[in-house]
Each structure stands twice: as structure tokens, then as C-alpha cells.
Protein backbone atom coordinates (compact mmCIF):
# COMPACT_ATOMS: atom_id res chain seq x y z
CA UNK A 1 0.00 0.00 0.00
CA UNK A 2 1.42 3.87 -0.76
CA UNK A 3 2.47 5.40 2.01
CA UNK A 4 0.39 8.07 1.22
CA UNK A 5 -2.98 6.36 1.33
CA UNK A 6 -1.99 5.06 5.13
CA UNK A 7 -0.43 8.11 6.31
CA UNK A 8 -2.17 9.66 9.84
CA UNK A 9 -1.20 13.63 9.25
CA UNK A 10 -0.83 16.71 11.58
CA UNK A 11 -3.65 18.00 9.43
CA UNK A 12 -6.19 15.13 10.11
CA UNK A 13 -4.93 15.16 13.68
CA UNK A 14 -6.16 19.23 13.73
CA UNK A 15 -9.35 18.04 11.97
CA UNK A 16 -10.33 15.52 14.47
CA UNK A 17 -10.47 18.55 17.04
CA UNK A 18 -12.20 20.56 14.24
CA UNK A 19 -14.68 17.91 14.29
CA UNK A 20 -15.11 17.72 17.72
CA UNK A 21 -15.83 21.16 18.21
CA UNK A 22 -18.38 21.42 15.29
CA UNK A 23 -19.67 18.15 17.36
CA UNK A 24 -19.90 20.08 20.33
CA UNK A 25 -21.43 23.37 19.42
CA UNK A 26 -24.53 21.85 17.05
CA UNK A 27 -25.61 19.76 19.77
CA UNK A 28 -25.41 22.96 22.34
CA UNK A 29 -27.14 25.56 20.05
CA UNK A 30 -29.67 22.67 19.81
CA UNK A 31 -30.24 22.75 23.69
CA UNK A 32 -29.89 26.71 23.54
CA UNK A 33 -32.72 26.62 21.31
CA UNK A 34 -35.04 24.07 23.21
CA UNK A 35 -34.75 26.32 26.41
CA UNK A 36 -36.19 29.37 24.03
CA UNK A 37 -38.61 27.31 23.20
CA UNK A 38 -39.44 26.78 26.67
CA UNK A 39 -39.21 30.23 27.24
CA UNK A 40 -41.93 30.76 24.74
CA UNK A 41 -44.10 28.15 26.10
CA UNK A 42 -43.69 26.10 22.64
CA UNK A 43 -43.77 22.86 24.57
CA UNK A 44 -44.48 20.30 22.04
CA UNK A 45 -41.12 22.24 19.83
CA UNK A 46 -39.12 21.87 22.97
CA UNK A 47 -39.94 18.49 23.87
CA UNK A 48 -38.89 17.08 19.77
CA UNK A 49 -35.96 19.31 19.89
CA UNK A 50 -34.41 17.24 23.10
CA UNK A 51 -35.64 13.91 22.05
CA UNK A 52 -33.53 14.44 18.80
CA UNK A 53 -30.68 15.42 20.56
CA UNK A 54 -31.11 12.13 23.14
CA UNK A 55 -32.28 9.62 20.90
CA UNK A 56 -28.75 10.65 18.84
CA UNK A 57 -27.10 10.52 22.31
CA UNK A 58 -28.51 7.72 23.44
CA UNK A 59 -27.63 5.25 20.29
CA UNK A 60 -24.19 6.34 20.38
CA UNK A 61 -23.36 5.64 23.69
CA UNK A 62 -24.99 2.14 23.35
CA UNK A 63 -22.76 1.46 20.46
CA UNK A 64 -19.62 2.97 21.98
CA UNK A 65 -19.75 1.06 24.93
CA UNK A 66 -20.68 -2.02 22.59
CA UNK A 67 -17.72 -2.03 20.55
CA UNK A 68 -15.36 -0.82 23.65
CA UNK A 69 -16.98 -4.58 24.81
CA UNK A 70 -16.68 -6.54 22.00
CA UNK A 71 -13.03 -4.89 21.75
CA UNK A 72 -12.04 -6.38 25.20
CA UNK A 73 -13.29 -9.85 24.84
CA UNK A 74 -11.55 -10.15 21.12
CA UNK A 75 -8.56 -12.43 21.27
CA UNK A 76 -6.50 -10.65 18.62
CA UNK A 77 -6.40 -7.06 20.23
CA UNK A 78 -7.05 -8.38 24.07
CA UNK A 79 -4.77 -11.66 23.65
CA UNK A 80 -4.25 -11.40 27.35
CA UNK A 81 -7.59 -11.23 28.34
CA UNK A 82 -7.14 -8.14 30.21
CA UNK A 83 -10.25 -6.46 32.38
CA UNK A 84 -9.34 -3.59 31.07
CA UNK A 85 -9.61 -1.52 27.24
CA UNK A 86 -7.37 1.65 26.60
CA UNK A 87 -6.65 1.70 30.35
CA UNK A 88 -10.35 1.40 31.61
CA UNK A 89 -12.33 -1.19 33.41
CA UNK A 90 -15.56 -2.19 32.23
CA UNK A 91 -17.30 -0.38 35.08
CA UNK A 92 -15.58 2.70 34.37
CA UNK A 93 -16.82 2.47 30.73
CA UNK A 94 -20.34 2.15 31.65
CA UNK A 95 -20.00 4.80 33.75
CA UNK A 96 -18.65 7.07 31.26
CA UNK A 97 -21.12 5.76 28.88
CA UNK A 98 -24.07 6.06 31.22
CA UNK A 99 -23.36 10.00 31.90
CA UNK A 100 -23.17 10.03 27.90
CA UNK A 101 -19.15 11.04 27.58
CA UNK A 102 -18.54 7.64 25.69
CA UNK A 103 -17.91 9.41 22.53
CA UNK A 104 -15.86 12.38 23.89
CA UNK A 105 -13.62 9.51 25.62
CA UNK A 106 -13.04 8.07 21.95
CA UNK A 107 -12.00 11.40 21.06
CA UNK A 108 -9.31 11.77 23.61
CA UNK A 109 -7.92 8.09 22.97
CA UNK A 110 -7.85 9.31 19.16
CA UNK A 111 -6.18 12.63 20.08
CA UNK A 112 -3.91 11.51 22.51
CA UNK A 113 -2.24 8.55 20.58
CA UNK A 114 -2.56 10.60 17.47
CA UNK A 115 -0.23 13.38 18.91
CA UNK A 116 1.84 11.22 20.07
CA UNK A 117 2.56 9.75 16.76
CA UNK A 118 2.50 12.38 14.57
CA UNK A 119 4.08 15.51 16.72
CA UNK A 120 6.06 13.45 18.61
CA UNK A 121 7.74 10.52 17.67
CA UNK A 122 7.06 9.66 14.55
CA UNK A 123 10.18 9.57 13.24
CA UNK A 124 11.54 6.98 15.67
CA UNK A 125 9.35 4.23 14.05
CA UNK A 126 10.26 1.83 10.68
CA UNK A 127 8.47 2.03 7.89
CA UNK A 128 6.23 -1.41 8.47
CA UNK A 129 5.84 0.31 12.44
CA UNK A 130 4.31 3.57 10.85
CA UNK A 131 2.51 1.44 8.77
CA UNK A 132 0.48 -0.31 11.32
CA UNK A 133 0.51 2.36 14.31
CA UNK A 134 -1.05 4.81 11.47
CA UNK A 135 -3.81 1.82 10.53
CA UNK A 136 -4.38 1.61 14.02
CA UNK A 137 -5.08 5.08 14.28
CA UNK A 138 -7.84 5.09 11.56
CA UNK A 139 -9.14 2.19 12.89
CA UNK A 140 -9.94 4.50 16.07
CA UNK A 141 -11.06 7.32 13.77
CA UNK A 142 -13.30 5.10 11.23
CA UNK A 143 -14.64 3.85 14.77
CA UNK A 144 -15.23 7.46 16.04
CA UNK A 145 -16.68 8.45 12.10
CA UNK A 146 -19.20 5.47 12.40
CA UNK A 147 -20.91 6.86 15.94
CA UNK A 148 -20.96 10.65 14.03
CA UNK A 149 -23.18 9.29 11.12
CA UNK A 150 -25.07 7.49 13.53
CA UNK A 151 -25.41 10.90 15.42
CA UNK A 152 -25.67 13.26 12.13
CA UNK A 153 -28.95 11.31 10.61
CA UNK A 154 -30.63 10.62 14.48
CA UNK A 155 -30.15 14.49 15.36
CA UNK A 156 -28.70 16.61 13.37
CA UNK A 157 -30.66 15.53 10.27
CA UNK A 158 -34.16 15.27 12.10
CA UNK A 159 -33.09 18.78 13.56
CA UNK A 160 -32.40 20.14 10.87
CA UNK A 161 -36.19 19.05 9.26
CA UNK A 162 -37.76 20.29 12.40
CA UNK A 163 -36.70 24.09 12.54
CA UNK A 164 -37.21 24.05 8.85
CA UNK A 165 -40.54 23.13 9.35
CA UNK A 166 -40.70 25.63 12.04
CA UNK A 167 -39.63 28.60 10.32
CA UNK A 168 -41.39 27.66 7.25
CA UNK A 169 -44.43 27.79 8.86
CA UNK A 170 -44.48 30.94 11.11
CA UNK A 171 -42.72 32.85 8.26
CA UNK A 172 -39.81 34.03 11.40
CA UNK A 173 -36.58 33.26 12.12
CA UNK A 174 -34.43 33.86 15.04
CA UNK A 175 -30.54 33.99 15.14
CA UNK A 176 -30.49 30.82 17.29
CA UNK A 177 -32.53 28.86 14.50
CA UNK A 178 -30.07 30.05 12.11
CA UNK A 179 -27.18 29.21 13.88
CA UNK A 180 -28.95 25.50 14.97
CA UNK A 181 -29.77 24.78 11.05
CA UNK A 182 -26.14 25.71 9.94
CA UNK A 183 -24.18 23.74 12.42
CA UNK A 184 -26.75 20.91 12.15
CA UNK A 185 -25.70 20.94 7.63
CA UNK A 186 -22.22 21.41 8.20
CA UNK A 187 -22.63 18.49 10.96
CA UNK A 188 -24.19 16.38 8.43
CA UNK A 189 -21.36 17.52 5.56
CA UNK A 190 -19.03 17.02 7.97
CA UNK A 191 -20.32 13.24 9.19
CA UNK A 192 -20.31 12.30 5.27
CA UNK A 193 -16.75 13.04 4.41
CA UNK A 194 -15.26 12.21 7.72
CA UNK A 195 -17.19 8.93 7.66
CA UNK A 196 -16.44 8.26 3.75
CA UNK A 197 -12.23 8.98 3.84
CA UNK A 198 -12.00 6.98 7.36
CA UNK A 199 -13.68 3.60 6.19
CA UNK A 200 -11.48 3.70 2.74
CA UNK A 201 -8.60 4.28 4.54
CA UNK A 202 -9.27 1.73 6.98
CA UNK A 203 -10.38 -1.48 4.98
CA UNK A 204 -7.45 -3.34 2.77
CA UNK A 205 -9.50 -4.55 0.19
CA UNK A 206 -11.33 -0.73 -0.67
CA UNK A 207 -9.93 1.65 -2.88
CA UNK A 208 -9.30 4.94 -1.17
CA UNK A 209 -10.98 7.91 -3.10
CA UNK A 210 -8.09 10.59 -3.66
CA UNK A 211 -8.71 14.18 -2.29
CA UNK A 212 -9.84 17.28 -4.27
CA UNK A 213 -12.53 17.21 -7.28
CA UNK A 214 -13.98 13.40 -6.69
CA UNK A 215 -14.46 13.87 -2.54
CA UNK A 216 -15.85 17.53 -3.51
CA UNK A 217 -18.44 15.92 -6.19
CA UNK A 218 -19.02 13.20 -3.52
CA UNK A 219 -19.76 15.76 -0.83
CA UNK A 220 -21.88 17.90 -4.10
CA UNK A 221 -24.08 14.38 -4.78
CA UNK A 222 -24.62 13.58 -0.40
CA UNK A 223 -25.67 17.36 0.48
CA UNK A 224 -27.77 17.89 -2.71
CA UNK A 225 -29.90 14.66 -2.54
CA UNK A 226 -30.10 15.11 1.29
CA UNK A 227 -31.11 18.47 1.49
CA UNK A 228 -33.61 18.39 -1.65
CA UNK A 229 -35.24 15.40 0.48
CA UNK A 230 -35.21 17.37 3.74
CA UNK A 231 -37.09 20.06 1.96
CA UNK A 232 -39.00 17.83 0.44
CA UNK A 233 -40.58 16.26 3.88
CA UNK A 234 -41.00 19.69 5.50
CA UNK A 235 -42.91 21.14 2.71
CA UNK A 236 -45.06 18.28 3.48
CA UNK A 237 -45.25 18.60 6.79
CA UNK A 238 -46.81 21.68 6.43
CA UNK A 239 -49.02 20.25 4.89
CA UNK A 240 -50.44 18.08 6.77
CA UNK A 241 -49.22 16.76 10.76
CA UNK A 242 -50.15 12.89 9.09
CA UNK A 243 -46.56 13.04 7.02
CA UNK A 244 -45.33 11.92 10.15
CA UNK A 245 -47.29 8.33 9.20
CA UNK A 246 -45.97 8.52 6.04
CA UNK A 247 -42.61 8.97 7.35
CA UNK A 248 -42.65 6.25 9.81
CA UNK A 249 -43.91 3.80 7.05
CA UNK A 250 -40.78 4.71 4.99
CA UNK A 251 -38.54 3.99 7.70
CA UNK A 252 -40.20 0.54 8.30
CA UNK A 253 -39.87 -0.07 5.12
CA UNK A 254 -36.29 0.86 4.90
CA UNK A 255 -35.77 -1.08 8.32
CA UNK A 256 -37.50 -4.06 6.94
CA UNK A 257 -35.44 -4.15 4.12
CA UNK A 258 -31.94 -3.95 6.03
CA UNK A 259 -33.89 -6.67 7.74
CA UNK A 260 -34.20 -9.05 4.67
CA UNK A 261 -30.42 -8.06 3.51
CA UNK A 262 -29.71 -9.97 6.78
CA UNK A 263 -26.43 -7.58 7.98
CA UNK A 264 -23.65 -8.96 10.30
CA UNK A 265 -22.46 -5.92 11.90
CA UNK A 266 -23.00 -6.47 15.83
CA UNK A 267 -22.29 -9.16 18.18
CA UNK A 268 -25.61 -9.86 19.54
CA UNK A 269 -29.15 -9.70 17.75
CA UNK A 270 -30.62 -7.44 20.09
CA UNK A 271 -28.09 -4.76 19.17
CA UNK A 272 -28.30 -6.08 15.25
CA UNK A 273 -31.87 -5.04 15.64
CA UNK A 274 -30.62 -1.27 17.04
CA UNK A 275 -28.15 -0.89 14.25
CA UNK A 276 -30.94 -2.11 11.32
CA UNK A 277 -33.38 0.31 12.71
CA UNK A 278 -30.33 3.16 12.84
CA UNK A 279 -29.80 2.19 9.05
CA UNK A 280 -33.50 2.55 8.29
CA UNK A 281 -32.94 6.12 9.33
CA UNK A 282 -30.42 6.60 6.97
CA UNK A 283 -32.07 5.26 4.42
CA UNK A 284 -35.10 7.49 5.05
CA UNK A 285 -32.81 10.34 3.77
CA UNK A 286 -29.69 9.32 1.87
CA UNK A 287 -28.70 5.49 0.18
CA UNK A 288 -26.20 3.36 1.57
CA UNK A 289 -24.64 0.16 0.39
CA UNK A 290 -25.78 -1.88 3.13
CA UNK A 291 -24.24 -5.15 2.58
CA UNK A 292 -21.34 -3.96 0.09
CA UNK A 293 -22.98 -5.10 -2.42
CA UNK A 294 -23.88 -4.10 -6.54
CA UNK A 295 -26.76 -1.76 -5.78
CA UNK A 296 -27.41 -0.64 -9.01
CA UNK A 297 -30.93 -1.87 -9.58
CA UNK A 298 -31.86 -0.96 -5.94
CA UNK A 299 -30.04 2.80 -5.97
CA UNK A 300 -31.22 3.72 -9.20
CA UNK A 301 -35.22 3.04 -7.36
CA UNK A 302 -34.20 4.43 -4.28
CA UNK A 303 -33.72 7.80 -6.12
CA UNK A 304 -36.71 7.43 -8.68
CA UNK A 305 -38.77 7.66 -5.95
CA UNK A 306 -36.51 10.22 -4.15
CA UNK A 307 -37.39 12.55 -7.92
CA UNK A 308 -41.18 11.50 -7.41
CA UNK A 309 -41.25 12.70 -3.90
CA UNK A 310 -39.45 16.10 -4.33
CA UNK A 311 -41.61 16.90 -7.27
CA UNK A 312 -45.04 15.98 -5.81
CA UNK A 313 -43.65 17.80 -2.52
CA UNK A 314 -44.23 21.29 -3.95
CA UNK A 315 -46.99 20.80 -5.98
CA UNK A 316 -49.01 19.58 -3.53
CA UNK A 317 -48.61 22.21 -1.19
CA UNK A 318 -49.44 24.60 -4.02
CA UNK A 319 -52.78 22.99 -5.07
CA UNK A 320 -53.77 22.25 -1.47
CA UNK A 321 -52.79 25.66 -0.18
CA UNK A 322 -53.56 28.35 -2.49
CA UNK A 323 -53.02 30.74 -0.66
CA UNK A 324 -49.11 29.90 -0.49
CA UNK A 325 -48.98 29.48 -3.81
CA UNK A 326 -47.35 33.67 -4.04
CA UNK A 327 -45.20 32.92 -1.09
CA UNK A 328 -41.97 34.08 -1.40
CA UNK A 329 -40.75 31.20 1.18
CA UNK A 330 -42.16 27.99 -0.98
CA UNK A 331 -41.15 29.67 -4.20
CA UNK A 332 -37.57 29.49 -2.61
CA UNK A 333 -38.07 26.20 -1.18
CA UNK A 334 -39.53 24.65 -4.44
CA UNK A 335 -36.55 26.19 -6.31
CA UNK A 336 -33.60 24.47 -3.73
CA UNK A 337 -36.12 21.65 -4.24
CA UNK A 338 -35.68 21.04 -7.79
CA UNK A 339 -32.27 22.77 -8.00
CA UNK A 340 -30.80 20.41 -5.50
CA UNK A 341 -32.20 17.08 -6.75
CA UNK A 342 -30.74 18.55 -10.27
CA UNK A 343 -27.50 18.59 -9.07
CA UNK A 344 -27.63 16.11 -7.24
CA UNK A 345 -28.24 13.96 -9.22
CA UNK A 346 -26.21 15.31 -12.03
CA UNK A 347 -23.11 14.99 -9.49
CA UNK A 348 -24.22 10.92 -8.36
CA UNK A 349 -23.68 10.33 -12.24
CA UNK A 350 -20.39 12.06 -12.39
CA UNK A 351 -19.06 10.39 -9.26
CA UNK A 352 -20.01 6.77 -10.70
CA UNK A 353 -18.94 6.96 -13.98
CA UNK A 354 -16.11 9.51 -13.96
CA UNK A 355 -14.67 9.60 -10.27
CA UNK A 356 -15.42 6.08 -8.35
CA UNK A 357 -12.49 4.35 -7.54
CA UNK A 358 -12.96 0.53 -9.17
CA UNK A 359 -10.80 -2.49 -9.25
CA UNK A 360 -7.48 -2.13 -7.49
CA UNK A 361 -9.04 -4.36 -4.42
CA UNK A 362 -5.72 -5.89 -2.59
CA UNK A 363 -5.18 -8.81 -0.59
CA UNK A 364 -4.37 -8.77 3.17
CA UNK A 365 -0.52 -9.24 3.27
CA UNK A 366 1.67 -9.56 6.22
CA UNK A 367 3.79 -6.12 6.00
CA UNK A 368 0.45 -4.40 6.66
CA UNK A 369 -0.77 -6.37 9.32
CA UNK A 370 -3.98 -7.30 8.31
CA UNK A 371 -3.68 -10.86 7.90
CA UNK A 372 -5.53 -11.45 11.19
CA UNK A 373 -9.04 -9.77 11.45
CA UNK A 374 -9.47 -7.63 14.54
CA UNK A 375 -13.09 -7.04 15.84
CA UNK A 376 -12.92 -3.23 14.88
CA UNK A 377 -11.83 -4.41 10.65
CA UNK A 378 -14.99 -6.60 11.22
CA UNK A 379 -17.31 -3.44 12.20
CA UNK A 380 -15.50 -1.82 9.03
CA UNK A 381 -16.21 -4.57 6.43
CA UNK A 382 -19.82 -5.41 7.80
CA UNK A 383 -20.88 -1.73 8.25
CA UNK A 384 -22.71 0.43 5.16
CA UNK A 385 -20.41 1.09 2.99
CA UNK A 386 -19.92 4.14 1.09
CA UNK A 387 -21.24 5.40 -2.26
């Protein structure tokens, strides 16, 4: 493997705070704006505003402390059978876990090794040594990337469609919705990428995608088709409270179908059960390979319907409600509408048949390391994998 495509940099090292920050702050402006809400007596926007931010809370610890499990009782990285996982017992992980830091104590294991390697001593290790300390290190990050797309499309995303629908509504907009929306996209953008370069460079047998023009007409194709759906749903939501139904059958639907592609990601069914329901979610907004496998057939539906929905989105809220058929706000919306999916779209098709990294899947050899399977490549090879 190039050096280059393994390499653990002082720049991704900065980025990983850069991403913890922008982790940080969306979820705070998200509780900042629930207590206005409060303030305002808008009880039923309060009360969806935290239960976005806890149900993406809540799945992430679960998984955290999941893998930090199955991590301890694998034989490969835990040959010992040590009590203990990055220096902490198993009741100090629940703990941490149960007062929801599990994710912030991934980022300081990340950090922490990650300085140490590349401001530190880097140049004390051999070539095969850098090697495998820096695929160590993205095994930690693609980890850490994994539990932000689970976050990014349980809060951020649903966020995101709820203040939309809010300030589509009442016609208003405060500074604190503003600032909520924006760090909830940029969370989402940032989920995508991070997500996307960390699973590529992780897994031996998966072409990394190289930097510049194709991850810029990657991140083009994920924000367009996302936000053109997100639109999409709260134009309809306006329109009537019942979307919600609608909404919940797509996500069975999706659910049940991760269900019939029978994944292998966790250790236990109940958990499989979490993680195919967390997937559904996805899929309610944005397609995923699920099982690494060809999707064509199945991708090229998924965003027939995804067309079908944004166009009936805007016309049906301009037949049904006349009277917003002059406002300035759905004329805007309709245009992002069909604007995005454009582009979107247009940008998918460049990606696939211009930019996609194909062939050039290696074998596991020896120098890198990877001719054992450690429980964390397993997570990487079973989880969605990206498009």
C-alpha cells in the first residue's frame, strides 16, 4: 500500500479537534434553542428538539460502549484477556457511557495517541511500524466516524427538518434557529466526508478515493440529494401533521429491508436489531450500500422515488394551499427543491462513472498487518459502505 494512502497527518490530527468542536457546538445551540422554546411556552417544539438530541445521544453511547466490549473480549487485540480496554475497566466504561461522555472519551484516545505519533515521535518508528501504528489510528477514527453518522442522521438531520418546518411555517426566524440549522448541515457535511475517507482508509481490500474534485463531487451528490429530500418532507409537513405516518412507514420499510439483507455488523441480535433500525434512518434520507454489495438496480429506485417525492412535494402544497402558492418562502423552497435534486443527481452520475475508484481491491498481506481480522476491521467490512 502507498504510504500516502496510510499516512495519519498533523492536518487530520487538527481536523479531528475541528470535528469535535463542530460536534460540540450543534448539539449545544440545539439545547440553547429548546430552552427558548421553553421560554416561549412552545412545549411540544421543545420536547422534539431534546428527544432528537437524546435519541442521537442515546444510540451512540450504546454502540460505543458495545464495541469498547466486544473490543475487550476479542482475542487478537485483548490476547491477554485483560479487564481492562485503553486503560479502563468495564465499570468505568459504563459509567462514562451512562453520563453520555462515551464518545468524547473516543475522542481523547484518538487525540492523545494521534499526537503522540505524529508531533512526537514519529520519526523513531520503521516504515512497516508507521505502517500499522497509522492503521491503528484510523481504525480508532473510522470507529469514532461510524458513531458521528449514527449521530448526524438521528439528530442533526431530524433537527435540521424540524426548525425548517418551524420557520417555514411561522414565516420568522431567530438567530439561534439560524445558527442550529447551519451547524446541524455542516454536521451532516461534515459526518459524510469524515465517515467516507476513514472507512477507505481503513479497509485493505477498498480503494481509497483521492482528495480534491472526486471527494468535492461526492460531498456535491450527499448534500444535494439530502437536502432536496429534507425540503422535500417539511414542505409536506406543512401540509399536513399525518406526514409523520408517512414517514414512519418509509422507515419501516427501509428497516424491513436492512432486515431481509440480513447484515452482520453487531455481536448480539438485540443490538443487530438497534443498528438495522439506525440504518432505516439513513435510508429514510440518503442510500447506503448496506451489505457492500452491486446496488445498481436498488439505488437507481431508491432515487426514482426520491425525484417523485421532491416533485409531488411542492406541488401539492401549491394545489392544497392556495393561498401559499405567491409565497416568497415555498417559491424558494420549491426552487432548492428542484435545483438540489438537479445537481444532485447530475453529481451521483459524475461520481459513478467519472470519479469512483474501481478495481485495485488488494489482498491482506503480512507487512500491513492485516492478515488477522481484529473485531474493529470486522465493524469496518460489515458496516454500510460508502457510495
Amino acid at each position: 500500500m502507498p504510504q500516502s494512502n496510510i499516512q495519519y497527518t498533523k492536518l487530520r490530527w487538527l481536523l479531528t479537534i475541528a470535528g469535535l468542536v463542530l460536534y460540540v457546538v450543534d448539539i449545544w445551540t440545539d439545547i440553547g434553542l429548546a430552552l427558548k422554546y421553553f421560554q416561549e411556552k412552545q412545549y411540544v417544539w421543545t420536547g422534539l428538539t431534546l428527544v432528537f438530541v437524546l435519541a442521537g445521544l442515546l444510540v451512540t453511547q450504546i454502540f460505543s460502549y458495545a464495541w469498547y466490549r466486544d473490543d475487550t473480549n476479542n482475542v487478537v487485540m485483548n490476547p491477554e484477556g485483560k479487564e481492562t480496554i485503553l486503560g479502563m475497566s468495564k465499570g468505568g466504561l459504563v459509567t462514562l457511557h451512562l453520563f453520555g461522555v462515551g464518545i468524547f472519551t473516543r475522542y481523547y484516545h484518538l487525540l492523545k495517541k494521534g499526537f503522540k505519533v505524529v508531533w512526537t515521535t514519529t520519526n523513531s518508528y520503521t516504515l512497516e511500524q508507521r505502517r500499522e501504528v497509522y492503521h491503528d489510528l484510523f481504525c480508532l477514527a473510522t470507529d469514532l466516524s461510524m458513531l458521528k453518522l449514527f449521530e448526524a442522521f438521528l439528530e442533526s438531520v431530524p433537527q435540521l427538518l424540524l426548525q425548517l418546518c418551524i420557520v417555514l411555517s411561522h414565516n420568522e426566524c431567530s438567530v439561534l434557529q439560524y445558527f442550529s440549522m447551519g451547524f446541524s448541515f455542516f454536521n451532516i457535511a461534515w459526518a459524510l466526508v469524515d465517515y467516507r475517507r476513514c472507512l477507505r482508509r481503513s479497509l485493505p481490500h477498498v480503494r481509497e478515493m483521492p482528495s480534491g474534485l472526486p471527494t468535492t463531487i461526492y460531498l456535491l451528490y450527499k448534500l444535494c440529494t439530502i437536502t432536496s429530500r429534507i425540503l422535500s418532507y417539511s414542505l409536506l409537513l406543512i401540509l399536513s401533521t399525518y406526514t409523520t405516518v408517512a414517514l414512519t412507514v418509509v422507515w419501516l420499510l427501509a428497516t424491513t429491508w436492512t432486515h431481509l439483507l440480513k447484515t452482520n455488523f453487531c455481536s448480539s441480535k438485540g443490538l443487530e436489531l438497534i443498528y438495522r433500525a439506525v440504518i432505516g434512518a439513513i435510508l429514510t434520507f440518503t442510500f447506503f450500500n448496506v451489505k457492500g454489495q452491486d446496488t445498481k438496480v436498488a439505488m437507481s429506485i431508491y432515487y426514482l422515488l426520491h425525484s417523485l417525492i421532491n416533485i409531488m412535494a411542492p406541488l401539492l402544497l401549491a394545489l392544497l394551499r392556495p393561498e401559499m402558492q405567491t409565497a416568497t418562502s415555498l417559491l424558494t423552497v420549491s426552487g432548492l427543491i428542484f435545483g438540489g435534486s438537479v445537481l444532485g443527481l447530475v453529481n451521483l452520475m459524475l461520481y459513478y462513472l467519472l470519479l469512483h475508484p474501481k478495481g485495485g481491491r488488494r489482498e491482506a498481506d503480512e507487512v500491513d498487518g492485516l492478515g488477522w481480522e481484529t473485531e474493529t476491521m470486522r465493524r469496518m467490512r460489515n458496516f454500510v459502505q460508502p457510495l
